[in-house]
Protein backbone atom coordinates (compact mmCIF):
# COMPACT_ATOMS: atom_id res chain seq x y z
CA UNK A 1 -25.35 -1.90 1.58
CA UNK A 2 -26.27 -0.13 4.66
CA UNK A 3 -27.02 -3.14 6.93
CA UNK A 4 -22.96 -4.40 5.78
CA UNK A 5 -21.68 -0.79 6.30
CA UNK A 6 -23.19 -0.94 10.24
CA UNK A 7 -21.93 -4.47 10.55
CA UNK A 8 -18.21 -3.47 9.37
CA UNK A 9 -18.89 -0.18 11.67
CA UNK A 10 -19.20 -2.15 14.84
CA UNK A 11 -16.77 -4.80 14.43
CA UNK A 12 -13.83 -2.36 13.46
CA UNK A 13 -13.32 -0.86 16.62
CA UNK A 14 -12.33 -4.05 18.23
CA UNK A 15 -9.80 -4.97 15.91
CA UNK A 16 -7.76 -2.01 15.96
CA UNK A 17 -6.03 -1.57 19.15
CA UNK A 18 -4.33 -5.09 18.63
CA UNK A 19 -3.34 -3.67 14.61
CA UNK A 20 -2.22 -0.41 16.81
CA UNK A 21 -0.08 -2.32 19.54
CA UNK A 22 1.48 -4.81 16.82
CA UNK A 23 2.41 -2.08 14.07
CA UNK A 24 3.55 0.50 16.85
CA UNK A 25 5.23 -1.23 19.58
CA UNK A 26 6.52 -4.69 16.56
CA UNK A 27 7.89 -1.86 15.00
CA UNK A 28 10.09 0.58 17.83
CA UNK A 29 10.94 -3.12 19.20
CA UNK A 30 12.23 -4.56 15.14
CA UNK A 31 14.07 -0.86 14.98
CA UNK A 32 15.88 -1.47 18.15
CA UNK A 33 16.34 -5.24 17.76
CA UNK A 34 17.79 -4.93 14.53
CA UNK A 35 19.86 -1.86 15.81
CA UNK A 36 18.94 0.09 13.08
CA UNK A 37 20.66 -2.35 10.34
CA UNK A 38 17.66 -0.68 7.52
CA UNK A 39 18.31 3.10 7.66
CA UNK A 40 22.43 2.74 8.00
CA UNK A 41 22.26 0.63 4.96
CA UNK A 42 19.97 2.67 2.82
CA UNK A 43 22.82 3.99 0.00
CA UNK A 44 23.37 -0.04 -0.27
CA UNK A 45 19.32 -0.84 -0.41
CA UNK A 46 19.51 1.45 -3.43
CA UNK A 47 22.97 -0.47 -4.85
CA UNK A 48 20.46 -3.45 -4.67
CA UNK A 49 17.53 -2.52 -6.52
CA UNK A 50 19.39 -1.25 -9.06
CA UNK A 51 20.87 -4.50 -10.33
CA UNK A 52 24.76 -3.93 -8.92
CA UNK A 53 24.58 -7.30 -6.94
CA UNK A 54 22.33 -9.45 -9.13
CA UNK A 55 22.74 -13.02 -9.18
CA UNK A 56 22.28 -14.62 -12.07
CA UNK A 57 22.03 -18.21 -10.84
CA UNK A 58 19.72 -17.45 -7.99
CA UNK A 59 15.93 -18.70 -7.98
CA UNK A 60 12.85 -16.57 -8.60
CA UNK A 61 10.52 -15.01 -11.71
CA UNK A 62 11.85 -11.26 -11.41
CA UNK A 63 14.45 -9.24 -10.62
CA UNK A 64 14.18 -7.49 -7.24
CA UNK A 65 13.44 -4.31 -9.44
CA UNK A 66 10.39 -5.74 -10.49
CA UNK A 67 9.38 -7.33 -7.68
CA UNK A 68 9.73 -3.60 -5.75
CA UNK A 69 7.93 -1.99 -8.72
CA UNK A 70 5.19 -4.86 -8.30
CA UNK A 71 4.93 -4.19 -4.23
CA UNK A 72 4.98 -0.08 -4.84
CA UNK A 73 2.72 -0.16 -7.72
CA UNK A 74 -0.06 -1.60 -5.26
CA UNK A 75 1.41 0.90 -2.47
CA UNK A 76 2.02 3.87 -4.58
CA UNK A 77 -1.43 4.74 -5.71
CA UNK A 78 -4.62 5.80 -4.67
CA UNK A 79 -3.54 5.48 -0.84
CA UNK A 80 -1.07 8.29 -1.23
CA UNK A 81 -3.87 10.37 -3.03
CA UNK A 82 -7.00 9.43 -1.74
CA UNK A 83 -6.03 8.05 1.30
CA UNK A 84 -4.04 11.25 2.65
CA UNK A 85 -6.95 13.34 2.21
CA UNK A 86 -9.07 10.93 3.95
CA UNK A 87 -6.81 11.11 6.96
CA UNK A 88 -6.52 14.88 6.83
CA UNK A 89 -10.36 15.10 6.58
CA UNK A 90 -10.90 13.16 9.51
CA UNK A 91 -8.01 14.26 12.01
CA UNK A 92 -6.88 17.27 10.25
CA UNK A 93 -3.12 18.29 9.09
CA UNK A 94 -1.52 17.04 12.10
CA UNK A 95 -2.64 13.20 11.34
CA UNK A 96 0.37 13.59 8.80
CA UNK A 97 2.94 13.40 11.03
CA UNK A 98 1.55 10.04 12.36
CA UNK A 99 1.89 8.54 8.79
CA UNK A 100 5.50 9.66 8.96
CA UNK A 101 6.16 7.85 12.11
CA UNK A 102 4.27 4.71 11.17
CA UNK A 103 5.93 4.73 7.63
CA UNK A 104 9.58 5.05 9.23
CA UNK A 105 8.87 2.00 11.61
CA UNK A 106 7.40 0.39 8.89
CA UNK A 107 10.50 0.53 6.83
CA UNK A 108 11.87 -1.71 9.53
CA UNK A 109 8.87 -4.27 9.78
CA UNK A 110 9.48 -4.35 5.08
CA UNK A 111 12.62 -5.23 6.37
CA UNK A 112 11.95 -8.18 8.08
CA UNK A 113 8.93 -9.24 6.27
CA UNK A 114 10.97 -8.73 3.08
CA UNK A 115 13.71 -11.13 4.10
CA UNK A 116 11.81 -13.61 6.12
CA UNK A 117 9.45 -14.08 2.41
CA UNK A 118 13.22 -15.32 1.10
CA UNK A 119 14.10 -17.59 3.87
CA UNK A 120 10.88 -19.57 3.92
CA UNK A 121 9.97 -19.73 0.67
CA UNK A 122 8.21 -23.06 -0.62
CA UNK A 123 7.03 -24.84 -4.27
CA UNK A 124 2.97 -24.76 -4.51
CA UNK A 125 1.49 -27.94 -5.92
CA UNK A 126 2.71 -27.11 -9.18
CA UNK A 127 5.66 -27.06 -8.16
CA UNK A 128 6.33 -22.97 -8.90
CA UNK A 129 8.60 -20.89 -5.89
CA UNK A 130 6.23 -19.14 -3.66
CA UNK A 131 6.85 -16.84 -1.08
CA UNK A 132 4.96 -14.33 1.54
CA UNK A 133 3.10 -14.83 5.31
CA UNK A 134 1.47 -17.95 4.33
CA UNK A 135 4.38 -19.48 3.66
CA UNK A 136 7.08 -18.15 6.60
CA UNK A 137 4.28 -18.31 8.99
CA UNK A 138 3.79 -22.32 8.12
CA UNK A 139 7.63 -23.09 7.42
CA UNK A 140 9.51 -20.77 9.98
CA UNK A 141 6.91 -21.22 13.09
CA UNK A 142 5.91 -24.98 12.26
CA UNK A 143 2.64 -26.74 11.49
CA UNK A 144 0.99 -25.47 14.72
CA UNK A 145 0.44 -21.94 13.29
CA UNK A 146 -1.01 -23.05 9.95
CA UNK A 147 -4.29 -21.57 11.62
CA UNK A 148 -2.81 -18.17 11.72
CA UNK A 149 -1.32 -18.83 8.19
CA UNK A 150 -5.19 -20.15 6.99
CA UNK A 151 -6.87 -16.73 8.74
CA UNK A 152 -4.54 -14.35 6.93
CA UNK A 153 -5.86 -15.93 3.90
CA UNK A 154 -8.91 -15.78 3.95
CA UNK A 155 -8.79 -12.20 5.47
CA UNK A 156 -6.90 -11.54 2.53
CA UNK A 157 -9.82 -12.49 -0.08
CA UNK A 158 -11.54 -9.46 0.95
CA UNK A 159 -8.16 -6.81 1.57
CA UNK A 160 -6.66 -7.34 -1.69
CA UNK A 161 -9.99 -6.63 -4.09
CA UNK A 162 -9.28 -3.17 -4.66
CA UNK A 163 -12.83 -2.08 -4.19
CA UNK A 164 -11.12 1.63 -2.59
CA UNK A 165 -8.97 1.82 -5.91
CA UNK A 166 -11.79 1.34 -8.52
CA UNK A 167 -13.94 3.54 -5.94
CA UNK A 168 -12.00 6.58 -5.75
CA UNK A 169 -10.74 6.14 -9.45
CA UNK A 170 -14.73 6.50 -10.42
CA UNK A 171 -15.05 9.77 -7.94
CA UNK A 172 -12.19 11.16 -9.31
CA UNK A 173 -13.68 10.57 -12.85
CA UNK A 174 -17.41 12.14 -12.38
CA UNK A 175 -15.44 15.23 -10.22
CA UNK A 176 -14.22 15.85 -13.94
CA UNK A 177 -16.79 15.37 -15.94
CA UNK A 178 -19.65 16.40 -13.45
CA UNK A 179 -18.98 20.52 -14.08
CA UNK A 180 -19.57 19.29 -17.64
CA UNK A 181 -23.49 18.49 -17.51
CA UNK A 182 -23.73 17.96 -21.36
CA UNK A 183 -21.62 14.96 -21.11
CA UNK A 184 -23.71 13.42 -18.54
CA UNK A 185 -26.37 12.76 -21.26
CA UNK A 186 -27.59 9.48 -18.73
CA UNK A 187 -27.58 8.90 -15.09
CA UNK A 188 -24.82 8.89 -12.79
CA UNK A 189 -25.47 5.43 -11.53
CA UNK A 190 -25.46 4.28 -15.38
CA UNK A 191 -21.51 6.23 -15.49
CA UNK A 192 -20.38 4.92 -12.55
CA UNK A 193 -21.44 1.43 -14.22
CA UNK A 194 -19.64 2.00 -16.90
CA UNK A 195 -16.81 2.87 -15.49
CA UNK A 196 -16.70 -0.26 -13.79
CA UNK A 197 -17.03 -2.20 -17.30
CA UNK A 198 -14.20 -0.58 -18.79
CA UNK A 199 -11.85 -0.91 -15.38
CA UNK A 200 -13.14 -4.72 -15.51
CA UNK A 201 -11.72 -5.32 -19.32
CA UNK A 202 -8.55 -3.24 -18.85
CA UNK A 203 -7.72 -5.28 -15.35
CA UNK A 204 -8.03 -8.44 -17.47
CA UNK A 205 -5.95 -8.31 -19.93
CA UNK A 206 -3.21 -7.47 -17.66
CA UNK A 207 -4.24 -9.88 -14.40
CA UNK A 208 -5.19 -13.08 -16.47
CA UNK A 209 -1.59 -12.90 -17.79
CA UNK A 210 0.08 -13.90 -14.74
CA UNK A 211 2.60 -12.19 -12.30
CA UNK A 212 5.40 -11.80 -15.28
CA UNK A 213 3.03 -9.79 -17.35
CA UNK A 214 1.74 -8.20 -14.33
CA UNK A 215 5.62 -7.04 -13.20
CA UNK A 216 6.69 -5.71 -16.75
CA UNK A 217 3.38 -4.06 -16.46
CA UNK A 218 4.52 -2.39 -13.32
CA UNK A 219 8.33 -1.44 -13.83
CA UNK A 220 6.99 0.02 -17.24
CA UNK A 221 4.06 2.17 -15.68
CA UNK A 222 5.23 3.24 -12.11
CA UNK A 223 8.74 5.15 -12.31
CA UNK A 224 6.80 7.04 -15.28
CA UNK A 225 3.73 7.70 -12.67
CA UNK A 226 5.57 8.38 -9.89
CA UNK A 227 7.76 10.92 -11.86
CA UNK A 228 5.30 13.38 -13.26
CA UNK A 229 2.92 13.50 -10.32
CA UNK A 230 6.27 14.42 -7.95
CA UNK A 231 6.88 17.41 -10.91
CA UNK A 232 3.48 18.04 -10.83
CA UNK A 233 3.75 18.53 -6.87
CA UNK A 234 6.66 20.06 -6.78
CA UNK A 235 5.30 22.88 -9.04
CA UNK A 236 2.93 23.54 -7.39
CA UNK A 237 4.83 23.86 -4.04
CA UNK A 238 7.36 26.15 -6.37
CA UNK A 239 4.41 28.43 -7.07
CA UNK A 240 3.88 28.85 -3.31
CA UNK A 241 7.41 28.67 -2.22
CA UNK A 242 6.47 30.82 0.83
CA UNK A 243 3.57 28.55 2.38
CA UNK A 244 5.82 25.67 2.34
CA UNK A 245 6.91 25.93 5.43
CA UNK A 246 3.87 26.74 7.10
CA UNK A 247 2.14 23.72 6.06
CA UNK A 248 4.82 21.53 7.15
CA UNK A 249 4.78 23.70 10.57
CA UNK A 250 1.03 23.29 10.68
CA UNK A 251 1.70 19.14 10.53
CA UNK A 252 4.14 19.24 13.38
CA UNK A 253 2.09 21.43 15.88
CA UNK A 254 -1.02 19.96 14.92
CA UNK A 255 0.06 16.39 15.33
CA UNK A 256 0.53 17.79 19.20
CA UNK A 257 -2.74 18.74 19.56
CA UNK A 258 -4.07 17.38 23.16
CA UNK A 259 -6.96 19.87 22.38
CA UNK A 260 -8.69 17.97 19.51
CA UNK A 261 -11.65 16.90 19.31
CA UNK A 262 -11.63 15.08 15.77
CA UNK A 263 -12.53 11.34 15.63
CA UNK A 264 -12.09 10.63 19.23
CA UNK A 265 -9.32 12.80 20.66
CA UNK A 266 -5.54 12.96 20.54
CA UNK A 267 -5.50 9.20 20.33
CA UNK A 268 -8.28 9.03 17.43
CA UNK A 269 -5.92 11.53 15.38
CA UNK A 270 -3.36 8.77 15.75
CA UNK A 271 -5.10 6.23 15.02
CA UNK A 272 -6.25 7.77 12.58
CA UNK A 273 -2.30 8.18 11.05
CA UNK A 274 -1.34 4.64 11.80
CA UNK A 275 -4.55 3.30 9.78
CA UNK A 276 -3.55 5.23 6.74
CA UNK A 277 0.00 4.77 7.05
CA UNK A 278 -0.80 1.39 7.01
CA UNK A 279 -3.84 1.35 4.17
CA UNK A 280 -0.31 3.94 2.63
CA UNK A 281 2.15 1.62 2.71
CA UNK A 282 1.05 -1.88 3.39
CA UNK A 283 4.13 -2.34 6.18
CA UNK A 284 2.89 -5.16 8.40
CA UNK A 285 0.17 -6.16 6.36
CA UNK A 286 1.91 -8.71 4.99
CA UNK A 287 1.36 -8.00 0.83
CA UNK A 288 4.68 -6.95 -0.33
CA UNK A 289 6.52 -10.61 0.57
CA UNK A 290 4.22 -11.96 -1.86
CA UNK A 291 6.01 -9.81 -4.68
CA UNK A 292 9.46 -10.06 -3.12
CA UNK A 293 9.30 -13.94 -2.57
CA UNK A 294 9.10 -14.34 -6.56
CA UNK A 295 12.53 -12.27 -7.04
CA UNK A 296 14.78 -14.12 -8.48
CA UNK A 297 17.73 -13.65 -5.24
CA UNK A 298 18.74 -16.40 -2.76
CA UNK A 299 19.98 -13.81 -0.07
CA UNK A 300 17.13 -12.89 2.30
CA UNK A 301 18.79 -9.82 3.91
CA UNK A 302 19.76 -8.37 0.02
CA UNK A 303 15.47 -8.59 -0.39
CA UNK A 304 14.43 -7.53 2.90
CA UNK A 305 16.68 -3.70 1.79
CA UNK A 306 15.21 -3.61 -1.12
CA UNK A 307 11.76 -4.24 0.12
CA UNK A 308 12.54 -1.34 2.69
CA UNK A 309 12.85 1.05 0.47
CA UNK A 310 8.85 0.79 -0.38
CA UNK A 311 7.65 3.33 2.65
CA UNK A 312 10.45 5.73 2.24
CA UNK A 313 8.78 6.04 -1.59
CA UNK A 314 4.56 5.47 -1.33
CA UNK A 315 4.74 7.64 2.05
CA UNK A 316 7.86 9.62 3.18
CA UNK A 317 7.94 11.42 -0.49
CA UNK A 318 4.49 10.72 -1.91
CA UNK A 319 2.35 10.73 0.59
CA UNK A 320 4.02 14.20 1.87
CA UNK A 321 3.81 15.99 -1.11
CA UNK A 322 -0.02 15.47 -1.41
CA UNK A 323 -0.54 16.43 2.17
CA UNK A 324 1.29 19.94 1.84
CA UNK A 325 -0.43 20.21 -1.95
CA UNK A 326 -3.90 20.06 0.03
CA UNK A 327 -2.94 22.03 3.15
CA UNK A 328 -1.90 25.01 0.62
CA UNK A 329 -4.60 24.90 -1.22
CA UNK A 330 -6.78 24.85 1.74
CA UNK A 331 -9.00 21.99 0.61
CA UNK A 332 -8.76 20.66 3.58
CA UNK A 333 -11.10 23.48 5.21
CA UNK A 334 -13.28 22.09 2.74
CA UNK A 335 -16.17 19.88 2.60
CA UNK A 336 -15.71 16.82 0.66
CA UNK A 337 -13.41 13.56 1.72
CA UNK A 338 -10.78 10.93 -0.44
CA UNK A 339 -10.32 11.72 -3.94
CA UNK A 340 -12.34 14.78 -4.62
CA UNK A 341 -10.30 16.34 -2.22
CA UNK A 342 -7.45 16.34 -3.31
CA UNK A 343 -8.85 17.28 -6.92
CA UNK A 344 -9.66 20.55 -5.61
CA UNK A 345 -6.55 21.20 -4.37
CA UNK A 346 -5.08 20.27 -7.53
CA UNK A 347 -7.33 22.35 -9.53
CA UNK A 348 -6.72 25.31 -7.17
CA UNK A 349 -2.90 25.05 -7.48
CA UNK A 350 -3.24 24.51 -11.26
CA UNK A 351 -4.64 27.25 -13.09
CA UNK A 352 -7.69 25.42 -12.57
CA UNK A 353 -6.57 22.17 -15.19
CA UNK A 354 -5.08 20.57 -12.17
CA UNK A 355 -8.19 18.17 -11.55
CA UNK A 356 -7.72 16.96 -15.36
CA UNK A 357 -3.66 16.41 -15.12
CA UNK A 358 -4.43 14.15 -11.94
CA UNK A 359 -7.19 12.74 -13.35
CA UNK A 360 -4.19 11.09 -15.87
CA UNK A 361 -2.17 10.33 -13.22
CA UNK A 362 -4.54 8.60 -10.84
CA UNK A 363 -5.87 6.86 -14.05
CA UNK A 364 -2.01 5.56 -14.64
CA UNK A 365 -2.32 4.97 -10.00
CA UNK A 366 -5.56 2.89 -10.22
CA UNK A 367 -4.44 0.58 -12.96
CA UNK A 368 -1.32 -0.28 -11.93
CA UNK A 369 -3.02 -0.77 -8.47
CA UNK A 370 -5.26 -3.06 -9.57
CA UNK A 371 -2.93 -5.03 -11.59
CA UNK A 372 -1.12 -5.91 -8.64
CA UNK A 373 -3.44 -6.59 -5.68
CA UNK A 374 -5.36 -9.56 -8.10
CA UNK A 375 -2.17 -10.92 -7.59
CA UNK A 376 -2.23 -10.97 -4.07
CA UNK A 377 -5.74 -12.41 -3.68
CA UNK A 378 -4.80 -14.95 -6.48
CA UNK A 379 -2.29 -16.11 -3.87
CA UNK A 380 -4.27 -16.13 -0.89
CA UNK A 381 -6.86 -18.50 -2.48
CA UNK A 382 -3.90 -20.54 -3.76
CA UNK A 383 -2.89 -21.36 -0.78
CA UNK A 384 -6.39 -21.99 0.58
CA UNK A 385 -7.23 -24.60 -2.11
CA UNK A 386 -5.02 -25.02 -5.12
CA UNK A 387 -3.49 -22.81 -8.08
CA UNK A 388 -5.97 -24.33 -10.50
CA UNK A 389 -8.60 -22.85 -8.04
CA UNK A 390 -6.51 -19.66 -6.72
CA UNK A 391 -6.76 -18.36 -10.32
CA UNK A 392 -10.64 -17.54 -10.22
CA UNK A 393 -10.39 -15.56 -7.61
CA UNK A 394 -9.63 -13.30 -10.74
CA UNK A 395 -13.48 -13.63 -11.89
CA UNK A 396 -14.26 -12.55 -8.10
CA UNK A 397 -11.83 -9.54 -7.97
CA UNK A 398 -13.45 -8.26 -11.67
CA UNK A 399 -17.13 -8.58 -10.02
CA UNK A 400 -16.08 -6.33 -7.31
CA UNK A 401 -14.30 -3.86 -9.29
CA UNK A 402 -18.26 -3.45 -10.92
CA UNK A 403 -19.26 -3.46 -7.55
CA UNK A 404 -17.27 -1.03 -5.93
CA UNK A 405 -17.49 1.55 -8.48
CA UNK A 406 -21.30 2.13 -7.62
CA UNK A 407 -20.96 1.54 -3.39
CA UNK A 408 -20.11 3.83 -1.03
CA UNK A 409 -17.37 5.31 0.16
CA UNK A 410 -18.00 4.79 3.72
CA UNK A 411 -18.64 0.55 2.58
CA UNK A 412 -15.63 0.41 1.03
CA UNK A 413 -13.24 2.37 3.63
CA UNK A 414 -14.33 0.50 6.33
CA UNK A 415 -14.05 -3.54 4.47
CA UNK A 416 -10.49 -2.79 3.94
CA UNK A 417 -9.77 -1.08 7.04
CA UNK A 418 -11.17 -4.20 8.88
CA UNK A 419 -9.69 -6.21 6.33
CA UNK A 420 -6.39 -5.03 6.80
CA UNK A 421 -6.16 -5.06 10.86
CA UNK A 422 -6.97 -8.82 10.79
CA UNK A 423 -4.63 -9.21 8.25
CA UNK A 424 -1.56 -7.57 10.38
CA UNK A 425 -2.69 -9.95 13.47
CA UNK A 426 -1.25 -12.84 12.09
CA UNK A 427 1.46 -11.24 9.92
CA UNK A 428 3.66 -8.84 12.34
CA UNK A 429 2.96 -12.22 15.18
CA UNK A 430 4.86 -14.31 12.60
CA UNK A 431 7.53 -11.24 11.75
CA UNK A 432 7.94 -10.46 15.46
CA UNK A 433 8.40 -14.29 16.38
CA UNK A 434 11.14 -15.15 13.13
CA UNK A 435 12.93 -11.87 13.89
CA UNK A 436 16.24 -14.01 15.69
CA UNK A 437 16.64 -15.67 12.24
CA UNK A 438 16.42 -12.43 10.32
CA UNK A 439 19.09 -10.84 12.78
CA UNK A 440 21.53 -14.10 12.31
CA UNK A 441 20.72 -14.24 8.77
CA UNK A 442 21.36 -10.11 8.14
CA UNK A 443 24.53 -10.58 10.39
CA UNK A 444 26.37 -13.25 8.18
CA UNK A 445 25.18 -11.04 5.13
CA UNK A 446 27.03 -8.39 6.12
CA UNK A 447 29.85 -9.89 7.52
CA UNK A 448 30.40 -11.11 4.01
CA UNK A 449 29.74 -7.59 2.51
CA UNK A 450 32.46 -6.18 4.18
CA UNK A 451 34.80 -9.07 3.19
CA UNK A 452 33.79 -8.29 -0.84
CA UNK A 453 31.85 -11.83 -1.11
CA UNK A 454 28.21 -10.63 -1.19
């Protein structure tokens, strides 16, 4: 495991100043191209997903509700847990304010992505609606950048296993039960394993169900999750009303720090922001268009709103509220990275049964999570070969659930985070390229709103 962890190590570095000059300057450019079409049509984004302009008649397997609660199941998660506190432990409150900026531009690039995975949809060899970067990449750019289309893919085998879900689900586990030595009556190794046996059957009878199971799944579990961890939160922050601020001052001058000295300087910190942002929210990566090219709507614009709406939930309010739950706790100061964490802070805030309320919630996170990125993997190797084929890449993502339980957390940060910058190459070149059509397309939309016809 070592020898792969040095490998990733050295490679990474290489492949994330192109991920940092596509997500940053794709996304100021989309925000300004599109003259800021997402955020003045947020109050109708929410009219959307809601069901108020449903069409009946249109094509697809779910409703743009579901397809949302698929895309922020796999978004809202672990990433907005474990993930914050990763970025906080490595560049320190400020790195916050970086995810904020990332997840605002990357409510434009959903935008796009989300509309250009209705416009170029296409009918896989059995002859099922398909939609997402494979298939706008190879229908809106042309035959020539199948290669990039092909790349994506196969980065993709490795991006969507959720090895960082079923890792941090199993820290987060043993953090509980560890202060309780009398239930560890075997090794840890032999628990982790375990763990990974019982994530494996769960995942299963949800993934080898198929993406309607997997969506009912997902509108059923994630409002419900999302809800009690934000009451949780906001408890907690009612408890210590008076450091609210502070923390949230803290982010801001922090994020200015030219001083710093964490993970490489004041460009580290925001690289640091942008990776997590991204690892947050998934804009630009390219995952959500596979959920919101099955909803069943023949308007590209109506999806691309709806799929907007995904960063404003996973990071601007999730992602925020764990941040200032772990700056007032002062975990942070701490030693200790990802999940464990934020389970002090928890447990600090809580009247020390915090660890075992999250413990719930990130149980009801890491499911969901893992119901939903099979999907995306399924899809990947679907294109690649066939569907007949693309649906073992289930039997693969269960073996690495095992696996991942019982690596490291360094192993599995680093395969997604070099998973995930070669998967935004190809995707925001393919956004950034089809953007013209999504302007025309967006502009016709609306014209027709204001008439009454949409």
């Amino acid at each position: 495991m070592k020898a792969i962890n040095d490998f990733l190590s050295s490679i990474l570095p290489y492949t994330e100043w192109p991920m940092f000059l596509l997500l940053i300057g794709g996304g100021i450019f989309l925000i300004f191209y599109s003259k800021f079409t997402p955020y003045r049509y947020f109050g109708h984004a929410i009219a959307v997903v809601s069901g108020k302009y449903d069409d009946k008649n249109a094509k697809g397997d779910v409703s743009s509700f579901q397809a949302l609660s698929a895309a922020v199941a796999a978004t809202v998660g672990l990433g907005n847990i474990s993930g914050v506190a990763i970025a906080i432990h490595d560049g320190g409150p400020g790195v916050v304010f970086w995810i904020w900026m990332t997840a605002l531009l990357g409510m434009g690039i959903k935008f796009y992505s989300g509309s250009l995975a209705i416009m170029f949809r296409d009918t896989d060899a059995d002859g099922k609606l398909q939609g997402g970067p494979m298939f706008y990449i190879t229908k809106g750019m042309g035959k020539w950048a199948k290669p990039m289309a092909i790349f994506f893919s196969i980065c993709g085998l490795f991006g969507f296993l959720g090895v960082f879900t079923a890792n941090q689900f199993t820290e987060a586990f043993m953090g509980v039960v560890k202060p309780h030595e009398t239930l560890l009556a075997t090794s840890e190794f032999n628990w982790k394993l375990g763990i990974g046996f019982i994530l494996a059957i769960v995942t299963s009878i949800v993934i080898f169900g198929g993406l309607s199971k997997i969506a009912k799944v997902a509108s059923a579990i994630v409002p419900f999750m999302v809800g009690v961890y934000l009451l949780a939160v906001i408890f907690v922050m009612a408890n210590n009303a008076g450091e609210v601020l502070p923390a949230l001052k803290m982010i801001f001058v922090e994020a200015w720090n030219f001083d710093t000295i964490v993970t490489g300087g004041f460009w580290g910190l925001v690289i640091v922001g942008v990776r997590r942002a991204m690892f947050s929210n998934e804009a630009g990566l390219g995952s959500a268009p596979m959920y919101h090219g099955q909803s069943r709507n023949d308007e590209p614009t109506k999806e691309g709103l709806v799929a907007m709406l995904g960063p404003f939930i996973d990071t601007i309010m999730v992602c925020t509220f764990t941040a200032v739950v772990i700056i007032l706790s002062g975990a942070y100061l701490e030693d200790g990275s990802g999940i464990t964490m934020t389970m002090t802070a928890f447990e600090t805030t809580l009247y020390g049964v915090g660890d075992i309320l999250l413990m719930v919630i990130v149980t009801a996170f890491a499911l969901s999570t893992l119901f939903t990125y099979s999907y995306y993997g399924v899809k990947c190797l679907s294109f690649l070969t066939n569907p007949k084929v693309g649906k073992w890449y289930n039997v693969f993502f269960i073996v690495m659930v095992v696996f991942a339980t019982i690596a490291s957390l360094d192993l599995v940060k680093n395969l997604i985070d070099l998973s995930y910058a070669l998967m935004v190459i190809p995707n925001m070149i393919a956004v950034l390229y089809l953007s013209p059509k999504v302007n025309e397309s967006a502009k016709n939309y609306f014209k027709k709103l204001k008439q009454g016809g949409a």
